[in-house]
Protein backbone atom coordinates (compact mmCIF):
# COMPACT_ATOMS: atom_id res chain seq x y z
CA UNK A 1 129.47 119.89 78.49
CA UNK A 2 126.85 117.72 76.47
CA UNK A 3 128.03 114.76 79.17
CA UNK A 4 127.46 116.44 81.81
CA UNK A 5 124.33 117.37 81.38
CA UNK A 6 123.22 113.58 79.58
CA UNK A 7 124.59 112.58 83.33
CA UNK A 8 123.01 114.88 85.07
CA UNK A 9 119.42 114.04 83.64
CA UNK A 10 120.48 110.24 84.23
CA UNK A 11 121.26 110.79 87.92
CA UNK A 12 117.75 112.52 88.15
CA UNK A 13 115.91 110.09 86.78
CA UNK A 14 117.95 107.26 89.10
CA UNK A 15 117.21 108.86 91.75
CA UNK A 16 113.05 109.47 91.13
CA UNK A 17 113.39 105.66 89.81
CA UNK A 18 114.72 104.73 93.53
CA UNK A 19 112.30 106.86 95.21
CA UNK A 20 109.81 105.17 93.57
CA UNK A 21 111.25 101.69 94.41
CA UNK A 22 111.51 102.67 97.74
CA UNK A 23 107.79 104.06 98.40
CA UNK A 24 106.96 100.69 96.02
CA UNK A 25 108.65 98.43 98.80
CA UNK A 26 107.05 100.32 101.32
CA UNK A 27 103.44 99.55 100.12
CA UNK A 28 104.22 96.08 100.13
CA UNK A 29 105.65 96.10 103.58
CA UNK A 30 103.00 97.81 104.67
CA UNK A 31 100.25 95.51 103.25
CA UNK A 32 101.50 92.59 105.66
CA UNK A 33 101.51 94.52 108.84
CA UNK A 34 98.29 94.73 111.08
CA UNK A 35 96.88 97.92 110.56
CA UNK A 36 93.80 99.20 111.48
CA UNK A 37 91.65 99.56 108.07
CA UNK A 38 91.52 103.17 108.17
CA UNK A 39 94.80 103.80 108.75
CA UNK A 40 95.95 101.51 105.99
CA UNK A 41 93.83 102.57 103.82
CA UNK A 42 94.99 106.24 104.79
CA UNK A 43 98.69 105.55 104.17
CA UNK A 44 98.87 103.88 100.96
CA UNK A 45 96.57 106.80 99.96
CA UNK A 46 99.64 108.60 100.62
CA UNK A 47 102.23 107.11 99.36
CA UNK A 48 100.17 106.38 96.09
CA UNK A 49 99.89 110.02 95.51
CA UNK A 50 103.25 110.40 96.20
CA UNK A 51 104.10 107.37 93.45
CA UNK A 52 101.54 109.60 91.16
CA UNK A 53 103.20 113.19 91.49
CA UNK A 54 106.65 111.77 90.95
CA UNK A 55 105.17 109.60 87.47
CA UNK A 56 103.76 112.90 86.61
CA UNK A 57 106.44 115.40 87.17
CA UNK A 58 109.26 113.50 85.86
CA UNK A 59 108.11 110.93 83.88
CA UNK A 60 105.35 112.79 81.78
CA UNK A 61 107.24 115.78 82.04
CA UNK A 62 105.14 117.85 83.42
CA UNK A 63 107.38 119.60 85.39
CA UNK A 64 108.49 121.28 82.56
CA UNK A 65 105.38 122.37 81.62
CA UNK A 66 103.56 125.72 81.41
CA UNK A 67 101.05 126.46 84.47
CA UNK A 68 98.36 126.68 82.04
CA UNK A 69 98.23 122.95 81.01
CA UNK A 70 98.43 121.75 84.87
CA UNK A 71 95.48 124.39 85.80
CA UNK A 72 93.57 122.74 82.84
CA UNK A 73 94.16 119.13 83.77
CA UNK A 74 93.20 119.46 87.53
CA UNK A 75 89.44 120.63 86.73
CA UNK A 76 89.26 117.19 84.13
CA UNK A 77 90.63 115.23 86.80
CA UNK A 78 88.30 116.75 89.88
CA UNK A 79 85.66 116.09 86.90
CA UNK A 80 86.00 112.37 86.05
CA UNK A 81 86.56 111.62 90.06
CA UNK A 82 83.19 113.99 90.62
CA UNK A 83 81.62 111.69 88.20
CA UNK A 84 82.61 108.15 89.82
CA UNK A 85 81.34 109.21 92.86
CA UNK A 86 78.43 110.00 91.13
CA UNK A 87 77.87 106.49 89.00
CA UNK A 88 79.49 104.18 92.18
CA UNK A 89 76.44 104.24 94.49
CA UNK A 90 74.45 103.42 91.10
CA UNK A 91 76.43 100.30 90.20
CA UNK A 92 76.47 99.36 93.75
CA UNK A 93 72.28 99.47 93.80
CA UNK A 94 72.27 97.03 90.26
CA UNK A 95 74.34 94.57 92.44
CA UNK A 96 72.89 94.64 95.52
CA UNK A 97 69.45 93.79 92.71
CA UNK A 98 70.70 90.95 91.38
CA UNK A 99 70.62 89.08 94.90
């Protein structure tokens, strides 16, 4: 029984591993083609987040974990990307100073 399972967790993790590869190969495809900007941009969004859910779930573990500790990391995330947003347009006015 302990195989079974030790195989079971393998094939799981062979198969997120190939997903990734395959959304990895994707992005790379993708970044030769002759896409409008937006649309590009818009895509590899995408996929990235994709890439970044399946890192999280089953990499980190966080699958596995209690509701509580996702509904406390998503405020700290909105957070820190609240505060780039918020310090970008600064750093962008120090270099657009220095010319």
């Amino acid at each position: 029984m302990m195989s079974s399972d030790h195989d079971n967790h393998n094939r799981l993790y062979l198969t997120v591993w190939s997903g990734l590869l395959i959304l990895t190969v994707v992005e790379v495809v993708l970044a030769y083609q002759t896409l409008p900007v937006a649309l590009m941009l818009g895509l590899l969004l995408m996929l990235s987040f994709g890439k970044t859910g399946l890192i999280l779930a089953y990499f980190m573990h966080l699958r596995y974990e209690r509701l509580s500790l996702v509904l406390t990391i998503i405020p700290a995330v909105a957070f820190c990307i609240a505060m780039m947003f918020i310090f970008f347009p600064d750093g962008q006015r120090v270099l657009d100073l220095r010319q």
